[in-house]
Protein backbone atom coordinates (compact mmCIF):
# COMPACT_ATOMS: atom_id res chain seq x y z
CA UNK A 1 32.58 110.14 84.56
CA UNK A 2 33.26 106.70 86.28
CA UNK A 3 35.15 105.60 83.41
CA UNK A 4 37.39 108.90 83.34
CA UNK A 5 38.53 108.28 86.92
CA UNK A 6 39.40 104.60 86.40
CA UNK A 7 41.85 105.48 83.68
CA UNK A 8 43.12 108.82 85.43
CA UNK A 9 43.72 106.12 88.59
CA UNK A 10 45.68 103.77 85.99
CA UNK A 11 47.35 106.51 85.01
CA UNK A 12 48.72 107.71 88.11
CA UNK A 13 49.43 103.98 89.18
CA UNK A 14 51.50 103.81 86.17
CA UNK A 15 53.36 107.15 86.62
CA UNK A 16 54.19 106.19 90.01
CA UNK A 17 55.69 102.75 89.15
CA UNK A 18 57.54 104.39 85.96
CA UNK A 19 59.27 106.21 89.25
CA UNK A 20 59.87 103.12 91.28
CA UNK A 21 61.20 101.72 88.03
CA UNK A 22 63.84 104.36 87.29
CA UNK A 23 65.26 104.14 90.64
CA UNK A 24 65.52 100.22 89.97
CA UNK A 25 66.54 100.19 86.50
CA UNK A 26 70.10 98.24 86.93
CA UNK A 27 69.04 96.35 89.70
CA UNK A 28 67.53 92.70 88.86
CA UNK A 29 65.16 92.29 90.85
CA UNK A 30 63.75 88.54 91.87
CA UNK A 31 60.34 87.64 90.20
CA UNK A 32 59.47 86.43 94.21
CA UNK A 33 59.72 90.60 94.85
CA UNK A 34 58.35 91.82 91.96
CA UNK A 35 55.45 89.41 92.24
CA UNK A 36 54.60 89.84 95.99
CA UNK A 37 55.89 93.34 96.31
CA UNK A 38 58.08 93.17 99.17
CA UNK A 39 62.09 92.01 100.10
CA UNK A 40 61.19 89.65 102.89
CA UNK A 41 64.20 89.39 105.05
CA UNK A 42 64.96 86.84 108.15
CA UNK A 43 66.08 88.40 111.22
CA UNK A 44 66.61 87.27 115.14
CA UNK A 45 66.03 91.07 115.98
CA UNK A 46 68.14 90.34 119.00
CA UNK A 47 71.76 90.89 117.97
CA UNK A 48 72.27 94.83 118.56
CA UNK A 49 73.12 96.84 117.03
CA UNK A 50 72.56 95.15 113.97
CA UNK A 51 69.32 94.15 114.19
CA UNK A 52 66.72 94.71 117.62
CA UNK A 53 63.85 95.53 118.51
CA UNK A 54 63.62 99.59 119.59
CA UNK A 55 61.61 101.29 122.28
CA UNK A 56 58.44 101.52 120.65
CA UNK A 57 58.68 97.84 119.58
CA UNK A 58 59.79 98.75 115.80
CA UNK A 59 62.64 96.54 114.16
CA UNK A 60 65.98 98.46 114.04
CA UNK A 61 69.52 98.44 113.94
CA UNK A 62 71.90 99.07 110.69
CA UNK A 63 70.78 95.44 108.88
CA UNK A 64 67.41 96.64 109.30
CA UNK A 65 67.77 100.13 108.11
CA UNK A 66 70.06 99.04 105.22
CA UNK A 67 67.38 96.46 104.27
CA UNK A 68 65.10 99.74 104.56
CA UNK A 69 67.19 101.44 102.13
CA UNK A 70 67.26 98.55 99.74
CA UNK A 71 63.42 97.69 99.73
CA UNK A 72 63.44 101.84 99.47
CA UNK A 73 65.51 101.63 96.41
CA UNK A 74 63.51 98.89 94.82
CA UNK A 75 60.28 100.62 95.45
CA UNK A 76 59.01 97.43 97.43
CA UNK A 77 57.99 97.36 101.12
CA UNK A 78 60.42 95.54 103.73
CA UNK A 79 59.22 93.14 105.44
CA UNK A 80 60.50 91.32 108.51
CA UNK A 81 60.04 87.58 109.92
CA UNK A 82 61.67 86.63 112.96
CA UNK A 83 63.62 83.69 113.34
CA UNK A 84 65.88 82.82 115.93
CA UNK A 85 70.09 83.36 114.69
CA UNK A 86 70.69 79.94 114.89
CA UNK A 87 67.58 78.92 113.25
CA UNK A 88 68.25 80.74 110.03
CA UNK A 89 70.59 78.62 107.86
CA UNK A 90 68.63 75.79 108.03
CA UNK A 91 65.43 77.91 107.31
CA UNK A 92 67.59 79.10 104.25
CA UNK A 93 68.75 75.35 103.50
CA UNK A 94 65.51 73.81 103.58
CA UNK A 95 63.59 76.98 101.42
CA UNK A 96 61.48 78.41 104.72
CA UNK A 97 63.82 81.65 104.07
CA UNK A 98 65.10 83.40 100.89
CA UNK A 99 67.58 85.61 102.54
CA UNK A 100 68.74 86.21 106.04
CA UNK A 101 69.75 89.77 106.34
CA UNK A 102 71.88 89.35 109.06
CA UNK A 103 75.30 90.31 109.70
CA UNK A 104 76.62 86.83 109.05
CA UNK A 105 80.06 86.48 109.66
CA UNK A 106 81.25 84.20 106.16
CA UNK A 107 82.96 81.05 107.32
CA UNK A 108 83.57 77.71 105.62
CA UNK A 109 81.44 75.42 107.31
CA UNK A 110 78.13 77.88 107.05
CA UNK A 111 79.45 78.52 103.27
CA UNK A 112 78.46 74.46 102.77
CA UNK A 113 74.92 75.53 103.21
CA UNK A 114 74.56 79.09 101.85
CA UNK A 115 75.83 81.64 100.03
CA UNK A 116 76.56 84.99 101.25
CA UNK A 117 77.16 88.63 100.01
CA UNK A 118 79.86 90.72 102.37
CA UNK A 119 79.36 94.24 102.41
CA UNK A 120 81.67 94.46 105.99
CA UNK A 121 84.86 92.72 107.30
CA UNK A 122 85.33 92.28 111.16
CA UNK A 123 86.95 89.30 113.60
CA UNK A 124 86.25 88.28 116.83
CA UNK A 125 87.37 90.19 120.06
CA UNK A 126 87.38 89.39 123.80
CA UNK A 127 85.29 91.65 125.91
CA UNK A 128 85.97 91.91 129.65
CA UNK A 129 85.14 93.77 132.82
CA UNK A 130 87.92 96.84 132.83
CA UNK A 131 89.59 95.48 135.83
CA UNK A 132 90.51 92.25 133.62
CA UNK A 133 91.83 94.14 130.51
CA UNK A 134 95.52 93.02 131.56
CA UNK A 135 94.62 89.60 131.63
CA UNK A 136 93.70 88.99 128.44
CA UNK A 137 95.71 90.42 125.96
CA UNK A 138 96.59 87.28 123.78
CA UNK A 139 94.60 85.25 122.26
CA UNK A 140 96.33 82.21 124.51
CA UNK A 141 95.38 84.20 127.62
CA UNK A 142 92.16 83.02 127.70
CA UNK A 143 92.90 79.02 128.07
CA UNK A 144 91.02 77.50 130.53
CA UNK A 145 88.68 80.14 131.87
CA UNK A 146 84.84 80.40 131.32
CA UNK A 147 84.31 82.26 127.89
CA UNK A 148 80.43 83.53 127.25
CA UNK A 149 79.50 83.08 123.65
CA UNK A 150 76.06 83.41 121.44
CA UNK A 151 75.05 79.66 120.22
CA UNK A 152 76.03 79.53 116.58
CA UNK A 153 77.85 82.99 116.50
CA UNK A 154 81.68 83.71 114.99
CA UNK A 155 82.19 83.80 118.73
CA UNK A 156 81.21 80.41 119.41
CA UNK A 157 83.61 78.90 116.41
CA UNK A 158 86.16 81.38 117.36
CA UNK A 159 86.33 79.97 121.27
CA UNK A 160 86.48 76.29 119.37
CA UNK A 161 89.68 77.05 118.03
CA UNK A 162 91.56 79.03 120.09
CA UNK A 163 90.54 75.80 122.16
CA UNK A 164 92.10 73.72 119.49
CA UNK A 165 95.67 76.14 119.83
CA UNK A 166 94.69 75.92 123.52
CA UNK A 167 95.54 71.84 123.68
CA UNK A 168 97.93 72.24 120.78
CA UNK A 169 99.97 74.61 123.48
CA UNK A 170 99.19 72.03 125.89
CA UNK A 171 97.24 74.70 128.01
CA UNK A 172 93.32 73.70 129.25
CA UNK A 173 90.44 74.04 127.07
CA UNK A 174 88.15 77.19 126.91
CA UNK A 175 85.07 76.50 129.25
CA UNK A 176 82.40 77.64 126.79
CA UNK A 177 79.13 79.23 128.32
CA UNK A 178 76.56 79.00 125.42
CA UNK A 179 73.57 81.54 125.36
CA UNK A 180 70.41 82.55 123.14
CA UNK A 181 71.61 86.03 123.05
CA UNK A 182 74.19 88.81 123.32
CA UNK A 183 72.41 90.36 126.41
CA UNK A 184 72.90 86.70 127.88
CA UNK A 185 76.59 86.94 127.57
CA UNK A 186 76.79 90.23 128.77
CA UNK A 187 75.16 89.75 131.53
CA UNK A 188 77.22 86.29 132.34
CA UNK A 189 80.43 88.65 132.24
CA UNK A 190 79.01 91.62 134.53
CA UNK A 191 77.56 88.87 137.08
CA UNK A 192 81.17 87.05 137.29
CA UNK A 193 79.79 83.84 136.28
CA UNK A 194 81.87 84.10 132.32
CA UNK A 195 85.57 86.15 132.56
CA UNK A 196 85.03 87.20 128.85
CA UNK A 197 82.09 87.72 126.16
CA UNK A 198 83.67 86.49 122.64
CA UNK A 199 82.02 87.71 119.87
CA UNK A 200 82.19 90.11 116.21
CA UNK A 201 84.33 93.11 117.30
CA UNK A 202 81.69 95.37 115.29
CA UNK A 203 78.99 93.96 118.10
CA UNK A 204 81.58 93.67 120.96
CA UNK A 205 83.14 97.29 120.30
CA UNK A 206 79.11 98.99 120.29
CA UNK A 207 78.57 97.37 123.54
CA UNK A 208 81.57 99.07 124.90
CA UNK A 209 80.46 102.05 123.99
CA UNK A 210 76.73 101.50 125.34
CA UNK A 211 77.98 99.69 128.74
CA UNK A 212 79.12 103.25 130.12
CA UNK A 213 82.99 101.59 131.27
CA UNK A 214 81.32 98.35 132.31
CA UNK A 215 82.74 96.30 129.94
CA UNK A 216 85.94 97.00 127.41
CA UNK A 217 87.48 95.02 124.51
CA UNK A 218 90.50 93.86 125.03
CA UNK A 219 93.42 92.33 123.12
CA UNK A 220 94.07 91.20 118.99
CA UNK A 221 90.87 90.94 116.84
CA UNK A 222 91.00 86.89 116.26
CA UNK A 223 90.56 85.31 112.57
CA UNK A 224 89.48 88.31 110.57
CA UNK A 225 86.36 87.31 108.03
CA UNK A 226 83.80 89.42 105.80
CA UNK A 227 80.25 90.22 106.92
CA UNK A 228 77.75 89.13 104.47
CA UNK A 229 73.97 88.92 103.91
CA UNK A 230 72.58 85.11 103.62
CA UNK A 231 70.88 83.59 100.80
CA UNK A 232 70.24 79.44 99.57
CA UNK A 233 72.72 77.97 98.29
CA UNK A 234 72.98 78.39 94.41
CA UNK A 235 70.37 81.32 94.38
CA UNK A 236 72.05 83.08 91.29
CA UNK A 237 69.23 85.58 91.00
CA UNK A 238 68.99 86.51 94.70
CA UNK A 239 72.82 87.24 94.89
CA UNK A 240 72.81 89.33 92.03
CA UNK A 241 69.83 91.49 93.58
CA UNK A 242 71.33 92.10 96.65
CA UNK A 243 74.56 91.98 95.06
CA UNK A 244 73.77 95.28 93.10
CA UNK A 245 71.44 96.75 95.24
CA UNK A 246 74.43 97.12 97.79
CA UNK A 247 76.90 98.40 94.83
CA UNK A 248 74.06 101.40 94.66
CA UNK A 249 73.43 101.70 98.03
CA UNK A 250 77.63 102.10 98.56
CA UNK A 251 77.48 104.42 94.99
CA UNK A 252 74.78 106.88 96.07
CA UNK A 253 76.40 107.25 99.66
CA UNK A 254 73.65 105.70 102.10
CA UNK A 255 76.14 102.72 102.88
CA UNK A 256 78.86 105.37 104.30
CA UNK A 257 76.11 107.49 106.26
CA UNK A 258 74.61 104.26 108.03
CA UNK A 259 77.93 102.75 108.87
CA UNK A 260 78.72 106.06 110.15
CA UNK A 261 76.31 106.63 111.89
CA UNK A 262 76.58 102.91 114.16
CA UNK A 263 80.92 104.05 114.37
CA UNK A 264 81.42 101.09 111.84
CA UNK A 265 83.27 103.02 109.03
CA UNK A 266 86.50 101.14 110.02
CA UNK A 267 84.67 97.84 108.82
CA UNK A 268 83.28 99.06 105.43
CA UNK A 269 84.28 97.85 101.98
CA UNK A 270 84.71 99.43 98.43
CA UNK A 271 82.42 97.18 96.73
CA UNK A 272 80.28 94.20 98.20
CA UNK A 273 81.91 90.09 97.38
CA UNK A 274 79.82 87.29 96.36
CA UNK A 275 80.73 84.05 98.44
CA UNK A 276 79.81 80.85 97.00
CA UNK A 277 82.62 78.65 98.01
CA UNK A 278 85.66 77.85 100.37
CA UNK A 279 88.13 78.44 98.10
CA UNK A 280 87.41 82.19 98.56
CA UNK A 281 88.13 82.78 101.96
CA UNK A 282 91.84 83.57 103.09
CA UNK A 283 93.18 80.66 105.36
């Protein structure tokens, strides 16, 4: 009798990962998640609404819920380490990390280090009290006043070289205000002590909706670049996984509902881009 439920176990185990399987079939999964059983992601869970930490202290946002539907997909569990934005590309560089799913924007200085799969497209967009919409409409407009930024963010290259067209204009520099987080940005802006929060429009614009008319993006989105999903540099087999688990995940229709459901449709793409060098971007 002890034997019989040992093999009627092994066979359920089996019929239930000949289910995972199917679901998986095209999608080559990494020995690193077949072996351990999970797609272990890097996160800051402080960039909302990407990725953040919810009321009852659960990771969410859309890269966490799209990492959701991936592990989902792959029959693994997700699982979640927390490492500070800025923090990530060298854990990638150095092997602490296999993938950062975070909505990187791609740009050619990070693209020295990693390699990244896009699955959105955004640029970077001023956001401003309401009363100082008028005031910066152009990109030139904001020369020489106090611009908050997120350390290491498209934001914080982005103020760097409107700086640069800034002196090349001979107008003053941006004075860049540096912090951890969005929140600290925001809050720099709504206390007077920053005139404008630059950072990715898809952020920027869900703030503006959250802020109830405290804050509202204003003027051009600046140096339009894809979105992508980290991973170290030359990782072939981890670029292909996520590379086709997001071509299933855009097939089957989660991609559209989740980007939908965060007002992000705008920023979608047809089919997710592989980045592994400069020469791909559009200067």
């Amino acid at each position: 009798m002890k034997r019989s439920l040992k093999t009627s176990g092994v066979v359920l185990a089996l019929s239930a990962f000949s289910t995972i399987s199917s679901f998986a079939a095209d999608i080559p999964v990494t020995d690193a998640v077949k072996t351990s059983g999970k797609l272990t992601i890097a996160s800051s869970l402080a960039y909302a609404p990407f990725e953040f930490t919810d009321a009852s202290g659960k990771p969410a946002g859309l890269d966490i819920e799209m990492a959701q539907a991936a592990a989902d997909l792959m029959g693994v569990k997700l699982e979640v380490v927390t490492i500070p934005f800025a923090s990530q590309i060298p854990a990638l560089a150095s092997g602490r990390a296999t993938m950062a799913w975070t909505t990187f924007t791609v740009l050619p200085e990070r693209l020295k280090q990693v390699d990244f799969i896009s699955f959105m497209e955004t640029g970077s967009v001023a956001t401003v009290k309401p009363e100082d919409k008028d005031k910066f409409t152009k990109k030139l407009d904001l020369c020489g006043h106090a611009v908050a930024v997120q350390t290491g963010t498209s934001g914080d290259i982005a103020a760097d070289r409107i700086s640069a067209d800034c002196k090349a204009s001979n107008l003053p520099e941006i004075n860049k205000q540096i912090y951890p987080e969005p929140k600290d940005s925001i809050a720099a802006v709504l206390s007077g002590r920053a005139e404008a929060w630059l950072d990715d429009s898809t952020a920027t614009g869900y703030f503006e909706k959250t802020s109830k008319g405290q804050l509202v993006v204003t003027g051009d989105s600046y140096y339009p670049s894809p979105l992508g999903i980290a991973v170290p540099k030359g990782d072939k087999a981890t670029a292909a996984m996520v590379d086709a688990v997001l071509k299933e995940l855009m097939a089957n229709g989660t991609y559209k509902k989740l980007l939908d459901s965060y007002n992000m449709g705008k920023s979608s793409l047809d089919a997710p881009v592989i980045y592994t060098d400069v020469s791909q971007l559009n200067h």
